[in-house]
Protein backbone atom coordinates (compact mmCIF):
# COMPACT_ATOMS: atom_id res chain seq x y z
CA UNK A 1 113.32 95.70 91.89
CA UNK A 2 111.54 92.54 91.62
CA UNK A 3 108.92 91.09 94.33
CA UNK A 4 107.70 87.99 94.74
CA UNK A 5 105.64 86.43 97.40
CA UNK A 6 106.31 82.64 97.26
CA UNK A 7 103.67 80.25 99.55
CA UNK A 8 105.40 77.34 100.86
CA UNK A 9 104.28 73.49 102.52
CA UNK A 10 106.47 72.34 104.44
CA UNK A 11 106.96 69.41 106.76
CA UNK A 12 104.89 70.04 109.93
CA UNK A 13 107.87 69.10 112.35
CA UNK A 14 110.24 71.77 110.68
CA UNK A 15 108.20 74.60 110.43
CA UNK A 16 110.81 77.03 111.95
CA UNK A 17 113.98 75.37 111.31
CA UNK A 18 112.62 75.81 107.61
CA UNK A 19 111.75 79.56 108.24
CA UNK A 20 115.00 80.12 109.94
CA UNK A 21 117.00 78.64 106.69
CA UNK A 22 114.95 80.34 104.06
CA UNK A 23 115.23 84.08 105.88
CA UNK A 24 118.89 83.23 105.39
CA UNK A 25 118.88 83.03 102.08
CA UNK A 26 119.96 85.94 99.37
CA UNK A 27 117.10 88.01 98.17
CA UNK A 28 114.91 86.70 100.81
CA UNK A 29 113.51 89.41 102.75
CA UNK A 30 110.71 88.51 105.09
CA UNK A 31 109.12 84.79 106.05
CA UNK A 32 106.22 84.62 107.76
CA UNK A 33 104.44 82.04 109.81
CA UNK A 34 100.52 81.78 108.74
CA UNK A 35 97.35 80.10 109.06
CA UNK A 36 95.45 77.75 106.27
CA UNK A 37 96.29 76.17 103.59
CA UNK A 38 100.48 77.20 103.38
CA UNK A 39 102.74 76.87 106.53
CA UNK A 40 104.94 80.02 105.30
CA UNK A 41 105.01 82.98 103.22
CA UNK A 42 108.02 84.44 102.01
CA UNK A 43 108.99 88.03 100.38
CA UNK A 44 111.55 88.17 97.94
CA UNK A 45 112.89 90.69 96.81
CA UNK A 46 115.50 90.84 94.10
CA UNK A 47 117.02 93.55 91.15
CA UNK A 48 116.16 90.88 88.21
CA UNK A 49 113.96 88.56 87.31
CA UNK A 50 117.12 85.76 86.94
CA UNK A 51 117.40 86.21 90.43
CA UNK A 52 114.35 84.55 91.68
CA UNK A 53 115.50 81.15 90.21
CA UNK A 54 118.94 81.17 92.39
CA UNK A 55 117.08 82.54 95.46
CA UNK A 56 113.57 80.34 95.33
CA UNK A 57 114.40 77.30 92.28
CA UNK A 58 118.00 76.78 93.16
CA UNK A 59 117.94 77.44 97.40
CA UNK A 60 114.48 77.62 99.07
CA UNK A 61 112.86 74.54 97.11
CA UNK A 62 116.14 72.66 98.41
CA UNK A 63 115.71 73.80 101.94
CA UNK A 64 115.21 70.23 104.21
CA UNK A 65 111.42 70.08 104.66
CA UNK A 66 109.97 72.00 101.99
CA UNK A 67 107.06 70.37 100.09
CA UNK A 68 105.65 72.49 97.63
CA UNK A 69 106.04 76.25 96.88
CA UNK A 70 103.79 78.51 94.72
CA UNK A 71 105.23 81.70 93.80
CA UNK A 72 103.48 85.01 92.71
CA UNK A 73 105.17 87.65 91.11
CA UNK A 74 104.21 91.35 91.66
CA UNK A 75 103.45 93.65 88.95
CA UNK A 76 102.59 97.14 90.78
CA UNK A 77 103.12 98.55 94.54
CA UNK A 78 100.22 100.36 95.68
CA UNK A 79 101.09 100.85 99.31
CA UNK A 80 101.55 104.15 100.67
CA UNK A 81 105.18 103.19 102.27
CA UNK A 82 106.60 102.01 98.90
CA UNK A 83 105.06 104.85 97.17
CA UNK A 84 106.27 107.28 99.84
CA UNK A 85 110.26 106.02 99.41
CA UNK A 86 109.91 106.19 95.63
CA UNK A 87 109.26 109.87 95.79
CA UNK A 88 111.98 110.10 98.70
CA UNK A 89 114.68 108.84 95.96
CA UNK A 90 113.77 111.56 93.25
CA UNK A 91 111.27 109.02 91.67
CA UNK A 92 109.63 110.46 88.52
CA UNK A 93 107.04 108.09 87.59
């Protein structure tokens, strides 16, 4: 599983119609609304790396009203709920 948390500008005046459209999209699994410097934060989450470019470079760039994106890929998942379900599933390490 791949996760990425991708920071997006967006037109002021579309804010949620642009939030709506992008938690539509495949591999998309949370958008948020925040403060500061980026209008949105999305989560995506996806089985391969290849699949970030049809869910973020190919769709959610394209979305009406986006601006600019910035997208951070995840290396590690330290938080107790993710580490929790891995051992539910049998993980070994």
């Amino acid at each position: 599983m791949v996760t990425a948390f991708v920071f997006i500008q967006t037109d002021s005046s579309r804010i949620p119609e642009c939030a709506q459209e992008i938690s539509e999209i495949d591999g998309i699994a949370e958008v948020y609304s925040v403060t500061g410097e980026w209008d949105l934060i999305a989560v995506a989450r996806v089985s391969k790396h290849e699949d970030l470019a049809d869910a973020i470079a190919d769709k959610l760039s394209k979305v009406p009203g986006v601006e600019a994106t910035t997208t951070h890929i995840a290396f590690r998942t330290y938080s107790k709920h993710d580490l929790d379900a891995a051992f539910s599933l049998g993980f070994d390490g």
